[in-house]
Protein backbone atom coordinates (compact mmCIF):
# COMPACT_ATOMS: atom_id res chain seq x y z
CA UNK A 1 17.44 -20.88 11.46
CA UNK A 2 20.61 -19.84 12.54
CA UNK A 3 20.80 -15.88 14.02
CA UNK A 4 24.26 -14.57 12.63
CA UNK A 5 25.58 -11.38 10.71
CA UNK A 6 25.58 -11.10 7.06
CA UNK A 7 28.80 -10.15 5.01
CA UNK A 8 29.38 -7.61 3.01
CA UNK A 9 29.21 -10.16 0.09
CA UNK A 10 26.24 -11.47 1.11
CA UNK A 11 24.49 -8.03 1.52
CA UNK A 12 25.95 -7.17 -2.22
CA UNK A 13 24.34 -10.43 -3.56
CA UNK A 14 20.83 -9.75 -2.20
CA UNK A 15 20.56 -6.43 -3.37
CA UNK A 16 21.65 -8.36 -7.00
CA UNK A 17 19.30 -10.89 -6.40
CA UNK A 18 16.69 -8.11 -6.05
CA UNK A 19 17.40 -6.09 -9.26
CA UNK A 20 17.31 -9.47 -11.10
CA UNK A 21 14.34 -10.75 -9.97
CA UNK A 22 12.67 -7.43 -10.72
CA UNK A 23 13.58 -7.34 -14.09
CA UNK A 24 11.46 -10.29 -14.45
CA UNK A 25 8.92 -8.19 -13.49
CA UNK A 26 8.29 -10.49 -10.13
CA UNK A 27 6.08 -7.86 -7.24
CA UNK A 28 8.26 -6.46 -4.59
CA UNK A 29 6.30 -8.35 -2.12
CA UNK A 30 7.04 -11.43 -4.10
CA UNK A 31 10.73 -10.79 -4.71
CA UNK A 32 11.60 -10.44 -1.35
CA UNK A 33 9.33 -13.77 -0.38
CA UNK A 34 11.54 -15.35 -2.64
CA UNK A 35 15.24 -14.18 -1.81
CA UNK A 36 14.24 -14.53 1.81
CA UNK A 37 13.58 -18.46 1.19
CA UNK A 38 16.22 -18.94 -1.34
CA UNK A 39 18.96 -17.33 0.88
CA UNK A 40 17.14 -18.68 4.34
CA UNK A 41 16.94 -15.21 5.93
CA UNK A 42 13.97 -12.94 7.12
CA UNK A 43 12.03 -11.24 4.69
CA UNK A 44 12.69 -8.41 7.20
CA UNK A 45 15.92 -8.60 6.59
CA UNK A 46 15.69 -8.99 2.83
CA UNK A 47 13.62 -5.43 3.09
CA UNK A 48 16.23 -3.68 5.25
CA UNK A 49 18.79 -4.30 3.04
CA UNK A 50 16.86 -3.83 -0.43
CA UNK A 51 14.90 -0.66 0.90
CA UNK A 52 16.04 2.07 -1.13
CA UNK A 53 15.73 -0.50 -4.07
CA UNK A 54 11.83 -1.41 -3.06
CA UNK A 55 11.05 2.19 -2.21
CA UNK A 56 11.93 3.22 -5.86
CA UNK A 57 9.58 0.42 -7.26
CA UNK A 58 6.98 2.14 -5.44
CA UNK A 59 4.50 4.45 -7.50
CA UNK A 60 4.69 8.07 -7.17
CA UNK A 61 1.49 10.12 -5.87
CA UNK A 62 0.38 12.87 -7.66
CA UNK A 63 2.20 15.93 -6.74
CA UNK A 64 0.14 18.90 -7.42
């Protein structure tokens, strides 16, 4: 695997690739598995960029 930058472009097509995936009602754990193979990066880097995305997925504790 090659170490290099993504593009803006890139980034903006993960993040796509993420929403999609989700409405398909893939897990987090597996969407990111998946983009990560499909685009040949990290799944660290999948999560870094996606973040804010997988953090909303997450379930809310009960505030009281």
């Amino acid at each position: 695997m090659t170490i290099r930058r993504l593009t803006d472009a890139e980034r903006v097509q993960i993040r796509s690739d993420y929403r999609q995936l989700r409405r398909q009602r893939l897990s987090s754990h597996g969407t990111v598995r998946r983009i990560a193979e499909a685009r040949r990066v990290l799944p660290e880097v999948v999560t870094r960029i996606c973040g804010d995305l997988i953090d909303a997925d997450q379930p809310r504790g009960g505030d009281r």
